[in-house]
N, C-alpha and C. Protein backbone atom coordinates (compact mmCIF):
# COMPACT_ATOMS: atom_id res chain seq x y z
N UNK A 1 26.34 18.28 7.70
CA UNK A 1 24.92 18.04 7.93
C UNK A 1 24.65 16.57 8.26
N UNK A 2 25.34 15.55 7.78
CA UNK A 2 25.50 14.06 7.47
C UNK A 2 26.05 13.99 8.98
N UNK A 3 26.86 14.47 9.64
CA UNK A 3 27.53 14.03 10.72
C UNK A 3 26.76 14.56 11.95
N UNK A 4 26.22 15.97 11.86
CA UNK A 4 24.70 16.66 13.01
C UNK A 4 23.65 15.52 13.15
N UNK A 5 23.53 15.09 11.75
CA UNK A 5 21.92 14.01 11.63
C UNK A 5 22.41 12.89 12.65
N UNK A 6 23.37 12.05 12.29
CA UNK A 6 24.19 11.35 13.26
C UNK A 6 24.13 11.45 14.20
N UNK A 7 24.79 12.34 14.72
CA UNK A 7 24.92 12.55 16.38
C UNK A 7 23.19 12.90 16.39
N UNK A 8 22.43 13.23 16.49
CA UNK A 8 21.00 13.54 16.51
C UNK A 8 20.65 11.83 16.89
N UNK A 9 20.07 11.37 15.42
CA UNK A 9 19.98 10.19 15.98
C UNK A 9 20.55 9.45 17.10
N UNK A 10 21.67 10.14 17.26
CA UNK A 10 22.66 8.88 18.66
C UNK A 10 21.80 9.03 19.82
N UNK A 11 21.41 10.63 20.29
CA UNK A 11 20.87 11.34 21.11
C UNK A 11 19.12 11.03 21.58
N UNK A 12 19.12 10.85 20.16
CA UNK A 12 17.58 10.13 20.14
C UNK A 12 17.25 9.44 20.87
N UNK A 13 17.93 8.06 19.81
CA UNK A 13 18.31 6.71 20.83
C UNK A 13 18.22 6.59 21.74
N UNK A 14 19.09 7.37 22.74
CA UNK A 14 19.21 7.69 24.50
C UNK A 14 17.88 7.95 24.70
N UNK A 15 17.37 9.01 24.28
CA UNK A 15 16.29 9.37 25.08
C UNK A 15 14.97 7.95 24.98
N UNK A 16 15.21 7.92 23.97
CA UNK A 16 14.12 6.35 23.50
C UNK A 16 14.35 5.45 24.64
N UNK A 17 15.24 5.40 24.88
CA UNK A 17 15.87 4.05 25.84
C UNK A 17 15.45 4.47 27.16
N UNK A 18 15.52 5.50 27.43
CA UNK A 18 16.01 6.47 28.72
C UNK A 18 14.38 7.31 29.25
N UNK A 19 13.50 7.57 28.53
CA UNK A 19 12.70 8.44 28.65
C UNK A 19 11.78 8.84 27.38
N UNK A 20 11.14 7.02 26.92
CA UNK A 20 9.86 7.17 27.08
C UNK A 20 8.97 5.87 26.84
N UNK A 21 8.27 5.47 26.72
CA UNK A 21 7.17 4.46 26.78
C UNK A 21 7.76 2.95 26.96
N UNK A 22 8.95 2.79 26.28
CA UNK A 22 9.89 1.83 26.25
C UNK A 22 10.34 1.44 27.44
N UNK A 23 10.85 2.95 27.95
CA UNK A 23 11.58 3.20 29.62
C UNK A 23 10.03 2.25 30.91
N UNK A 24 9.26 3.00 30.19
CA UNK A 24 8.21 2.39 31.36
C UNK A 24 8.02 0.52 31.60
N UNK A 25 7.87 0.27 29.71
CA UNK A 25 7.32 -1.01 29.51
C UNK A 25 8.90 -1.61 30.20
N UNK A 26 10.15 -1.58 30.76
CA UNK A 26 10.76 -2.77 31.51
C UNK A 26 10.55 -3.28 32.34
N UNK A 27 9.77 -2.42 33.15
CA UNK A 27 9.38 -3.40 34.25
C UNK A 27 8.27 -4.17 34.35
N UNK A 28 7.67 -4.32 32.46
CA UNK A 28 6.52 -5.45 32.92
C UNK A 28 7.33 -6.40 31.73
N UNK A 29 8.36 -6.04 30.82
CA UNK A 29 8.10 -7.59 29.29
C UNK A 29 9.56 -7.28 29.43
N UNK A 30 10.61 -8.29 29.13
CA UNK A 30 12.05 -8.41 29.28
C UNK A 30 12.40 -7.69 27.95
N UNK A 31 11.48 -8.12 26.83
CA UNK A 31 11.52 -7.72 25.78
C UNK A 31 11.98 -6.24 25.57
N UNK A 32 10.92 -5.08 26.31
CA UNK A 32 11.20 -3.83 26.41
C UNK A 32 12.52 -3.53 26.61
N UNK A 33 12.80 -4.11 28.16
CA UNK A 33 14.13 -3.85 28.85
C UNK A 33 15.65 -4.53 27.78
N UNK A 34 15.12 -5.44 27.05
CA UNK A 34 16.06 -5.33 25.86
C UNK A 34 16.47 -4.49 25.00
N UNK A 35 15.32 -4.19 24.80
CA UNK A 35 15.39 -2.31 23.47
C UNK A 35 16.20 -1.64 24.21
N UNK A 36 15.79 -1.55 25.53
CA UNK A 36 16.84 -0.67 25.75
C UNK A 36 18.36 -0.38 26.10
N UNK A 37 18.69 -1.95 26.39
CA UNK A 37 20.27 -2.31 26.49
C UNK A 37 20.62 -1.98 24.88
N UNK A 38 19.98 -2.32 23.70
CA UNK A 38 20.49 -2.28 22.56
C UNK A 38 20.63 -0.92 22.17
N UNK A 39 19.26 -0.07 22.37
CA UNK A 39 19.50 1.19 22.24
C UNK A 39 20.80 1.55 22.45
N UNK A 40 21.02 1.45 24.00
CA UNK A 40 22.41 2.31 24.69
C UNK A 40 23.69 1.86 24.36
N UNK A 41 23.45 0.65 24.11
CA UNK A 41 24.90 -0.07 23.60
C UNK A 41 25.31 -0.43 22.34
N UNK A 42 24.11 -0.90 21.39
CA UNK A 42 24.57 -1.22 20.24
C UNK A 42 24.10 -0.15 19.10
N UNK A 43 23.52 0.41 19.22
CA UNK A 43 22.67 1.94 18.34
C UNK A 43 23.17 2.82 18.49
N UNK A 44 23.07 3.60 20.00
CA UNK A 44 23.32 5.15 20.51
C UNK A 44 24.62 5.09 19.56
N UNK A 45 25.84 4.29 20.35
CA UNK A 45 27.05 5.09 20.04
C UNK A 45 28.01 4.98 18.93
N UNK A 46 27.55 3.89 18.22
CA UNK A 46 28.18 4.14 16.48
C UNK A 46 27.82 5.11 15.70
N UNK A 47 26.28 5.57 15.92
CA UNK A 47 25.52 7.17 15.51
C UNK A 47 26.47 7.95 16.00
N UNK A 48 26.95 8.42 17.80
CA UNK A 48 27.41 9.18 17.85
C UNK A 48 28.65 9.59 17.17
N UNK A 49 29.46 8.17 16.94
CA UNK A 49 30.79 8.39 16.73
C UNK A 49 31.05 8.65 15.34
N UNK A 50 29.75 7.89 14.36
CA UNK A 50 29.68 8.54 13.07
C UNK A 50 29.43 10.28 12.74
N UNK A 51 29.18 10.99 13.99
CA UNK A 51 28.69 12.10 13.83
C UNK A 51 29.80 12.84 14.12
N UNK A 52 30.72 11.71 15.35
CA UNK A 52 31.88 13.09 15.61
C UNK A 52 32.91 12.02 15.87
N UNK A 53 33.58 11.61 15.46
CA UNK A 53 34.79 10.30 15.28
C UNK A 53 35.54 11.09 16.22
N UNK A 54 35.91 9.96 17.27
CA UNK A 54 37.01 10.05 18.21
C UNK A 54 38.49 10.31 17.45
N UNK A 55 39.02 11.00 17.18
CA UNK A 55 40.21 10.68 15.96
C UNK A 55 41.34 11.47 16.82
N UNK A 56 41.05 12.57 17.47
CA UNK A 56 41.81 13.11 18.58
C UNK A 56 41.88 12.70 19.96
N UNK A 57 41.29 11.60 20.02
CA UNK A 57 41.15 10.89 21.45
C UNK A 57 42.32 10.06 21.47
N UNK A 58 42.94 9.48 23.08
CA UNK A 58 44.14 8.42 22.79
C UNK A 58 43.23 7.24 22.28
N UNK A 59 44.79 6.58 22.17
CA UNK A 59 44.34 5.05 21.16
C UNK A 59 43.44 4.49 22.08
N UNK A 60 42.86 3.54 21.89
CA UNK A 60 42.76 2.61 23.18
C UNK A 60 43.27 1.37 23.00
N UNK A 61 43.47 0.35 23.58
CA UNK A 61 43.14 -0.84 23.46
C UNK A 61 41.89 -1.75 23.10
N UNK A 62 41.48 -2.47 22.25
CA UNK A 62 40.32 -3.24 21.61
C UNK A 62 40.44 -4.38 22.62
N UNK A 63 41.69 -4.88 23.65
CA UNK A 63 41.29 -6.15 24.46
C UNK A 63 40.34 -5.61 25.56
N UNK A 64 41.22 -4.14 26.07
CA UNK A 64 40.68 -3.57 27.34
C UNK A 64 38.69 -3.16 26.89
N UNK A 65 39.18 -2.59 26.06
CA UNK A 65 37.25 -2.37 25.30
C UNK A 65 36.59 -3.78 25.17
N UNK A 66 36.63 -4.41 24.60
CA UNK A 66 36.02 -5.55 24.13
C UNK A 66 35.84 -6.24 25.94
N UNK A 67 36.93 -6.07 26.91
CA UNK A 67 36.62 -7.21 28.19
C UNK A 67 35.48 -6.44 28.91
N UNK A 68 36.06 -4.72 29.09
CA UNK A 68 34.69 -4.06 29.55
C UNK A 68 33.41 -4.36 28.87
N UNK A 69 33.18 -4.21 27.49
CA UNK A 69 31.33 -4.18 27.16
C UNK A 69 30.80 -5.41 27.24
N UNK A 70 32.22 -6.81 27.24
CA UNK A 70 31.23 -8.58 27.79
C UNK A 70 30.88 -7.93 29.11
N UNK A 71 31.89 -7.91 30.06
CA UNK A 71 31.64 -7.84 31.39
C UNK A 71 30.26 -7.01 31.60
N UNK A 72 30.08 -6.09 31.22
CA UNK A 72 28.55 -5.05 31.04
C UNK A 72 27.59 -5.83 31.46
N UNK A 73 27.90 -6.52 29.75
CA UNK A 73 26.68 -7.13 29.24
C UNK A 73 26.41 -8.28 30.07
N UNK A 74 27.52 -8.96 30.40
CA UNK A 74 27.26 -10.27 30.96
C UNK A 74 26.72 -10.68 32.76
N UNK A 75 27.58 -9.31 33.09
CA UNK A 75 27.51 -9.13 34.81
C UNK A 75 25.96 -8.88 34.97
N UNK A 76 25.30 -7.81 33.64
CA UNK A 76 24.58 -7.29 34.45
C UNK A 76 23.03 -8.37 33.90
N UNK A 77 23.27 -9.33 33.44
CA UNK A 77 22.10 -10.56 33.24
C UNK A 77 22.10 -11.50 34.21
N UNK A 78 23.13 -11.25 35.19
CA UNK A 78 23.17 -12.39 36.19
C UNK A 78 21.95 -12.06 37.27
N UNK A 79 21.33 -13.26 37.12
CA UNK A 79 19.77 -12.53 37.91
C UNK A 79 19.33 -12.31 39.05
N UNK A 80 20.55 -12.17 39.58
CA UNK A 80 20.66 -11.15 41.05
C UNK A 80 21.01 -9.83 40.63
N UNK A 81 21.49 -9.74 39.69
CA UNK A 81 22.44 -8.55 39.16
C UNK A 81 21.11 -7.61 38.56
N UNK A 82 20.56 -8.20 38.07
CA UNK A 82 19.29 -7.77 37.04
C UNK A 82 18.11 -7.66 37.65
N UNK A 83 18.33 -8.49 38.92
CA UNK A 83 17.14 -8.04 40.23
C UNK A 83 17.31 -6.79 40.43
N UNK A 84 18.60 -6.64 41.17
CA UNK A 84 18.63 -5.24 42.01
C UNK A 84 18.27 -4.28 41.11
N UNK A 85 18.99 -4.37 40.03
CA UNK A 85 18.89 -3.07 38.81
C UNK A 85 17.43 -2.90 38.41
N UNK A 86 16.77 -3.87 39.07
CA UNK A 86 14.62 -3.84 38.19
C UNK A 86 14.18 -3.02 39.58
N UNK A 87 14.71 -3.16 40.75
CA UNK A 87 13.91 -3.44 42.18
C UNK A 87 14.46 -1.80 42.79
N UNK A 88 15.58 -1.10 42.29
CA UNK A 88 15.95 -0.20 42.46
C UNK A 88 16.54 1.04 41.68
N UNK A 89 15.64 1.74 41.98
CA UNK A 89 15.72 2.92 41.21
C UNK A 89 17.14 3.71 40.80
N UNK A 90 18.60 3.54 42.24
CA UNK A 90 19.53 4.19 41.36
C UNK A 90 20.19 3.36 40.91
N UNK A 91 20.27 2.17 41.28
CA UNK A 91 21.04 0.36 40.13
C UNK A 91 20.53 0.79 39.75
N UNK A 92 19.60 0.45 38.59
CA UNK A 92 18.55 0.99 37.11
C UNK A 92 18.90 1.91 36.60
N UNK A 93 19.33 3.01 37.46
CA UNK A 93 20.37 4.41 36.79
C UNK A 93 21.53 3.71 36.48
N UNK A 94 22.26 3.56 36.99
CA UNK A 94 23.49 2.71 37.28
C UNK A 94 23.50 1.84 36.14
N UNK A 95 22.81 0.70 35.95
CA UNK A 95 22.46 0.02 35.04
C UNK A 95 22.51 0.30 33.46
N UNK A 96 21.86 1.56 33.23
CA UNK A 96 21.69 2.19 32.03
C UNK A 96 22.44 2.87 31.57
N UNK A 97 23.31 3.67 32.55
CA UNK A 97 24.62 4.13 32.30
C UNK A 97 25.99 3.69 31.73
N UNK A 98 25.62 2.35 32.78
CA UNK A 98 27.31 1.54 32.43
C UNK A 98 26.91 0.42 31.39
N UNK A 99 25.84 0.63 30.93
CA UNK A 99 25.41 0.05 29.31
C UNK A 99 25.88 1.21 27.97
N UNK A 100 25.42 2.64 28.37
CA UNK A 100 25.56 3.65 27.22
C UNK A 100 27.80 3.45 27.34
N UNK A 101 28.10 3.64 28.64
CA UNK A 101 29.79 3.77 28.38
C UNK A 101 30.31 3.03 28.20
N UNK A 102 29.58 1.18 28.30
CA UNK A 102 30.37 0.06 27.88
C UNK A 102 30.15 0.57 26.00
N UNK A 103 28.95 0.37 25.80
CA UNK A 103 28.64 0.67 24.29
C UNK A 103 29.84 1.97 23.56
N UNK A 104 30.15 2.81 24.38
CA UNK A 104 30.91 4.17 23.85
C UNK A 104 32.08 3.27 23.73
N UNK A 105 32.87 3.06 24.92
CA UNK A 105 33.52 2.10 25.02
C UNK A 105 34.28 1.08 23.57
N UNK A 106 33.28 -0.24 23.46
CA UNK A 106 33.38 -0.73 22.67
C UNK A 106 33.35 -0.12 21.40
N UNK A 107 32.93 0.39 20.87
CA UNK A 107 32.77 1.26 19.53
C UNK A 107 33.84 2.30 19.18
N UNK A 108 34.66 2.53 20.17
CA UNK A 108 35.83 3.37 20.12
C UNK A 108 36.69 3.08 19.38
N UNK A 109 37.06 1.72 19.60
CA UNK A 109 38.64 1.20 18.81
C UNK A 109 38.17 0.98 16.79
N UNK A 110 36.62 1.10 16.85
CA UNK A 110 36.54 0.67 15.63
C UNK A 110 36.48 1.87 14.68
N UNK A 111 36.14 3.24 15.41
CA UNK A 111 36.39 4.51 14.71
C UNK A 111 37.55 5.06 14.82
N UNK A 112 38.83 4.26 15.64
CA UNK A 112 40.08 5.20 14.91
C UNK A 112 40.44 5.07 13.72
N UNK A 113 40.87 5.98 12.96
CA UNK A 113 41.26 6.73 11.77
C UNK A 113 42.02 4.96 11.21
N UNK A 114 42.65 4.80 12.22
CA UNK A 114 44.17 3.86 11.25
C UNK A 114 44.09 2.51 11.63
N UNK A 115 42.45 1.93 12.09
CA UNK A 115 42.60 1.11 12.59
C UNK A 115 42.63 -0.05 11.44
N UNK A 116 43.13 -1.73 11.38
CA UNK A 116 43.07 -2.30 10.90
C UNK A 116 42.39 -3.57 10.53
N UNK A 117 42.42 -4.38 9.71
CA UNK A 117 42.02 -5.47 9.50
C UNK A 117 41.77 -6.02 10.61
N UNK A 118 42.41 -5.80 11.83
CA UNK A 118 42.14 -6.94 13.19
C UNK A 118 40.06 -6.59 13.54
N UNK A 119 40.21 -5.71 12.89
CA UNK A 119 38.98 -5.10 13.87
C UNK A 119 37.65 -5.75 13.13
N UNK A 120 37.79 -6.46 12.22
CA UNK A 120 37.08 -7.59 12.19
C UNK A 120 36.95 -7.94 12.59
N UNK A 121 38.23 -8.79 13.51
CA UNK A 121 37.87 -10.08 14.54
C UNK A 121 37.28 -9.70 15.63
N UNK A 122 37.48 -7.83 15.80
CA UNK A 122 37.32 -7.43 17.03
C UNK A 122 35.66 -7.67 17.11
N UNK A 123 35.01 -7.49 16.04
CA UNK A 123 33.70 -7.48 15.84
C UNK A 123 32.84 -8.55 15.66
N UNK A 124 33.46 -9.64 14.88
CA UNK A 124 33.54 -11.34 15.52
C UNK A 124 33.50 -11.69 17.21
N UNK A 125 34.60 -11.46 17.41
CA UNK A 125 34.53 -12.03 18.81
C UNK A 125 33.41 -10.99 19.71
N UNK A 126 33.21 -10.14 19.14
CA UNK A 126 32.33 -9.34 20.18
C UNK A 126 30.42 -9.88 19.93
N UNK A 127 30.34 -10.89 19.20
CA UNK A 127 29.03 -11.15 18.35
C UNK A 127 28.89 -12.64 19.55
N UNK A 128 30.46 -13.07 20.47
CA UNK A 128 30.34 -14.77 20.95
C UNK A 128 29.22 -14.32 22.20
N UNK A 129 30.03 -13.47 22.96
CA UNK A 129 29.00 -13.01 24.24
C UNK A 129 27.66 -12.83 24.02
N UNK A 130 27.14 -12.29 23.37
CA UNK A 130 25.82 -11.75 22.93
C UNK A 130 25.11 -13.10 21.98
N UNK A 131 25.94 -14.13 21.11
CA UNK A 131 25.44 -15.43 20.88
C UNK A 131 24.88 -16.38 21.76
N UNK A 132 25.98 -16.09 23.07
CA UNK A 132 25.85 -17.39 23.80
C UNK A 132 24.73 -16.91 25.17
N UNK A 133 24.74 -15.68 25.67
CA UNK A 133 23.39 -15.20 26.47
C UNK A 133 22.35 -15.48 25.65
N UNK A 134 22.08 -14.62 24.13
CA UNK A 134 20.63 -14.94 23.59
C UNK A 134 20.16 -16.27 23.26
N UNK A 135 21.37 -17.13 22.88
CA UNK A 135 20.94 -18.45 22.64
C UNK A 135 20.12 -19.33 23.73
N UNK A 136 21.06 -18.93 25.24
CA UNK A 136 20.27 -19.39 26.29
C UNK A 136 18.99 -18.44 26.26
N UNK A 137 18.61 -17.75 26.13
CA UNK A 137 17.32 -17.43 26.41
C UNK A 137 16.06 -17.73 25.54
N UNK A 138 16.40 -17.97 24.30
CA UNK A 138 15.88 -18.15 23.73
C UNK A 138 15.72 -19.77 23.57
N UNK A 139 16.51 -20.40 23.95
CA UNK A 139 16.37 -21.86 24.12
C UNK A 139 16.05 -22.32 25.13
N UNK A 140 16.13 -21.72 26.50
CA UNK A 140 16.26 -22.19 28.01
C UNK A 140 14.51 -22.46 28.06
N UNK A 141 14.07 -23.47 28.44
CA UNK A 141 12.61 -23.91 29.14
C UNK A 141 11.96 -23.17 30.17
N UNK A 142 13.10 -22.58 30.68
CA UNK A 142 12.41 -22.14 32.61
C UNK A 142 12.84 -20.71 32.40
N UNK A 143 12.44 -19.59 33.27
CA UNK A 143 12.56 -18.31 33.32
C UNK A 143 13.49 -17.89 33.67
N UNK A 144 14.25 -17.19 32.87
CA UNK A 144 15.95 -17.15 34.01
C UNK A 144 15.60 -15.84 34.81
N UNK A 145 14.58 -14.89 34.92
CA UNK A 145 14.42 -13.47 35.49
C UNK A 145 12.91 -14.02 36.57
N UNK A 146 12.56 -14.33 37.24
CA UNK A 146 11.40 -14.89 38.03
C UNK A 146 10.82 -13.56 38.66
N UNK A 147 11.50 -12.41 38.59
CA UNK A 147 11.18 -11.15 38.62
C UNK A 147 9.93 -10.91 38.14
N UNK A 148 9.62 -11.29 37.01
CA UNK A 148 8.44 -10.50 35.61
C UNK A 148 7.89 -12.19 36.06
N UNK A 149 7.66 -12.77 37.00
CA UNK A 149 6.45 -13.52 37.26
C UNK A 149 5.49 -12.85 38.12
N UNK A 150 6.20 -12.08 38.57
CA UNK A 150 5.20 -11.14 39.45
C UNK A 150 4.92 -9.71 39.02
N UNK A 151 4.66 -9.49 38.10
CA UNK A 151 4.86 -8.67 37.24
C UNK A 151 3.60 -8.20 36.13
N UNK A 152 2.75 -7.51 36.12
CA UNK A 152 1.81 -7.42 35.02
C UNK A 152 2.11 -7.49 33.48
N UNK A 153 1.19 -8.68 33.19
CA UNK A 153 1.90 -8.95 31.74
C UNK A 153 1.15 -8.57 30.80
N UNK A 154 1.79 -8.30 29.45
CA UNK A 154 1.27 -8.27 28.10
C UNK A 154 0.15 -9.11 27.92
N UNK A 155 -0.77 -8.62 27.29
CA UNK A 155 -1.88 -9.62 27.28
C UNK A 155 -1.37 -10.71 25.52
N UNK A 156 -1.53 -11.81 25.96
CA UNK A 156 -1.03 -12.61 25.03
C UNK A 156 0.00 -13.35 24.62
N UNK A 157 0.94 -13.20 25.71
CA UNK A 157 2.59 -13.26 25.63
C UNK A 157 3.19 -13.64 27.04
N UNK A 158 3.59 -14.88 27.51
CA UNK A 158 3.93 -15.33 28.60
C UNK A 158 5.14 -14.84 28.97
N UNK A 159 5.42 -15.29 30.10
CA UNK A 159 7.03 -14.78 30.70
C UNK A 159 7.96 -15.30 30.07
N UNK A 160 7.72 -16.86 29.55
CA UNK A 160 8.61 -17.71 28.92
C UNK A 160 8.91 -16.80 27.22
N UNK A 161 7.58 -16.58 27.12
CA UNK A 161 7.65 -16.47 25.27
C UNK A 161 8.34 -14.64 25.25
N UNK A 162 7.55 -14.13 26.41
CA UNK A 162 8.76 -12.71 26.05
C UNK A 162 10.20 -13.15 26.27
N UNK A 163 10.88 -13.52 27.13
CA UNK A 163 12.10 -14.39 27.18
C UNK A 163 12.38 -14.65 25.84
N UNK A 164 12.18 -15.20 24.63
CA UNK A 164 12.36 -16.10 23.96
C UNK A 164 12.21 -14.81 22.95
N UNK A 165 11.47 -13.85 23.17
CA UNK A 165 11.45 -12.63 22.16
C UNK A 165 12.70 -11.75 22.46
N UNK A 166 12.61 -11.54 23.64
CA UNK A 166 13.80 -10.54 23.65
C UNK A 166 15.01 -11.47 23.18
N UNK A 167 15.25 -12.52 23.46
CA UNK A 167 17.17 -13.56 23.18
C UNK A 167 16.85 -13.21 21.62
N UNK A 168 15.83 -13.65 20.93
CA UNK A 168 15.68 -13.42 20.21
C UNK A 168 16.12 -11.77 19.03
N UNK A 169 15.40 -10.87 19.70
CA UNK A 169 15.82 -9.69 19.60
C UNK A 169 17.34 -9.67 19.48
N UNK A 170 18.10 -9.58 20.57
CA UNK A 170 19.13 -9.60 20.90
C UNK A 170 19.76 -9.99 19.79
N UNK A 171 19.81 -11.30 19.44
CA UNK A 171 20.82 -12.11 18.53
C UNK A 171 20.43 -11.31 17.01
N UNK A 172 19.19 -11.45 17.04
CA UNK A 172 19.17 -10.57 15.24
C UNK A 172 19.61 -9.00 15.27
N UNK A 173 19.52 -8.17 16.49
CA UNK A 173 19.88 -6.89 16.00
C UNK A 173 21.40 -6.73 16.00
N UNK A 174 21.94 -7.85 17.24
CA UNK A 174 23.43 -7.51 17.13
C UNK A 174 23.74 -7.97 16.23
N UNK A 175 24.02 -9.31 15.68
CA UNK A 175 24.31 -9.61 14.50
C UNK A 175 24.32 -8.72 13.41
N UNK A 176 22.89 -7.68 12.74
CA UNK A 176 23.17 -7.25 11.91
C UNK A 176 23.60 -5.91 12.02
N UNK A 177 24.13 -5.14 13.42
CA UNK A 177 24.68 -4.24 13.25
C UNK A 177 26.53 -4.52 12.97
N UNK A 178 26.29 -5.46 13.45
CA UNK A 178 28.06 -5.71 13.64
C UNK A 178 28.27 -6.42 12.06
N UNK A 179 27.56 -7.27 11.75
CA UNK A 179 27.72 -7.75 10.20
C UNK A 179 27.98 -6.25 9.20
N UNK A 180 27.12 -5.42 9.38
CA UNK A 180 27.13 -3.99 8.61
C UNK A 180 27.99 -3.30 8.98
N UNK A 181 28.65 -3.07 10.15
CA UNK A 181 29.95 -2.17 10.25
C UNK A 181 31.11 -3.34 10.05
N UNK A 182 30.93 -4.84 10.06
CA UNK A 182 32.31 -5.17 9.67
C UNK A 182 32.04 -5.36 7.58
N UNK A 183 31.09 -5.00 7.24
CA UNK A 183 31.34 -4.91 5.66
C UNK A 183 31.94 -3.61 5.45
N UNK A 184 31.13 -2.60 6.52
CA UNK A 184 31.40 -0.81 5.78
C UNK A 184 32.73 -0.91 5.97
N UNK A 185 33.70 -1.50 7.13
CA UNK A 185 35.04 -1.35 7.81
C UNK A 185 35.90 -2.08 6.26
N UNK A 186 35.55 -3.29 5.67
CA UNK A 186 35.99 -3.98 4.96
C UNK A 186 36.45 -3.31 3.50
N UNK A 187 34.94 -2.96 3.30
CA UNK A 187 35.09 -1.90 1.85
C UNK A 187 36.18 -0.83 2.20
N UNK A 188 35.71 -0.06 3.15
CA UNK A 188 37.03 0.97 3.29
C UNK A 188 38.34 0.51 2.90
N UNK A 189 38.89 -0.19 3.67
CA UNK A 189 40.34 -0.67 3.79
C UNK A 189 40.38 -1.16 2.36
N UNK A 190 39.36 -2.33 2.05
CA UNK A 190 40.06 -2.67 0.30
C UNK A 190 40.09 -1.35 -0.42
N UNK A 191 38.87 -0.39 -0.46
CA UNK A 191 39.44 1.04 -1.50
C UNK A 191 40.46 1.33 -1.29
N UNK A 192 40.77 1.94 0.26
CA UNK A 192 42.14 2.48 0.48
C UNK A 192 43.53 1.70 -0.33
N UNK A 193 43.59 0.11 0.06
CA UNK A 193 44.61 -0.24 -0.25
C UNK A 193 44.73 -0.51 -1.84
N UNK A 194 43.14 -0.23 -3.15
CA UNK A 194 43.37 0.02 -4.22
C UNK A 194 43.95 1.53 -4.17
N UNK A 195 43.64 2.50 -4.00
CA UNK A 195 44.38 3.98 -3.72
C UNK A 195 45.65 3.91 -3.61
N UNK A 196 46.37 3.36 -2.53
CA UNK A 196 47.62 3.12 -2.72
C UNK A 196 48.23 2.03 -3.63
N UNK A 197 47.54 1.36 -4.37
CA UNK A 197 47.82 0.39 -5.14
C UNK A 197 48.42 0.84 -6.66
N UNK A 198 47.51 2.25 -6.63
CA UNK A 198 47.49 2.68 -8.02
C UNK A 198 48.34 3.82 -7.83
């Protein structure tokens, strides 16, 4: 029942991101269009995988995972990159997609059955990419998306200050999802290795 609710929520997620009010608000506040990279990448698919653990899937590699979901994340903020994907309807498909499979992706190596202590670091180093984009945005003076200047805005909330909400966003939700799966990952392994201890 614990693992249906799971995958449910994962499913949710998607649709939240994907199809509805959220989906609309990206093309006026960066902010929105943040929810929904996080949705697809950092939410959807630890739900899913808590619901149905890859455990019969091959291994993967954590370098090859970890280079795909920077590259994702990083290619697709470059603001030509993030033009086309606002300005066109199947980039924007495109876009949202290769956010949900970088996210599946990354989250893979941390639900095999036997994985180890490394996968801390894996979850460390995966916190630098997502530090060093939100930090610039949230610190940068000038608009890095000039897109949403032409753009109908939130009443109350400039282009600069949504900027500065979404980096914002960004840095506190990843942080505390990855802080919480590298404690749950931590506890495990110390029980286990009291289990075999005793």
């Amino acid at each position: 029942m614990r693992r249906t609710a799971s995958v449910i929520l994962g499913l949710l997620a998607i649709g939240v991101a994907m199809a509805s009010p959220i989906a609309m608000l990206d093309q006026r506040m960066l902010t929105a269009h943040m929810v929904q990279h996080l949705l697809l990448m950092t939410i959807a698919p630890p739900l899913i995988f808590l619901g149905a653990p890859p455990s019969r899937w091959p291994r993967p590699r954590p370098a090859i995972c970890w280079l795909a979901a920077t590259s994702v994340l990083m290619g697709w903020h470059i603001p030509a990159a993030f033009r086309l994907g606002m300005q066109f309807g199947p980039w924007h498909a495109i876009e949202q997609m290769s956010f949900l499979a970088a996210g599946l992706l990354f989250w893979w190596p941390v639900f095999q059955p036997r994985a180890g202590w490394s996968i801390l670091l894996y979850l460390f180093l995966a916190t630098l990419p997502c530090d060093v984009l939100s930090g610039f945005l949230v610190f940068s003076d000038r608009v890095a998306y000039p897109i949403y200047l032409c753009t109908p805005r939130h009443p109350g909330l400039s282009v600069l200050q949504d900027q500065q909400c979404a980096g914002s966003l960004m840095w506190t939700v990843v942080t505390v999802v990855y802080l919480i799966a590298g404690t749950v990952f931590a506890m495990q392994l110390l029980s286990a290795q009291r289990v075999e201890a005793a």
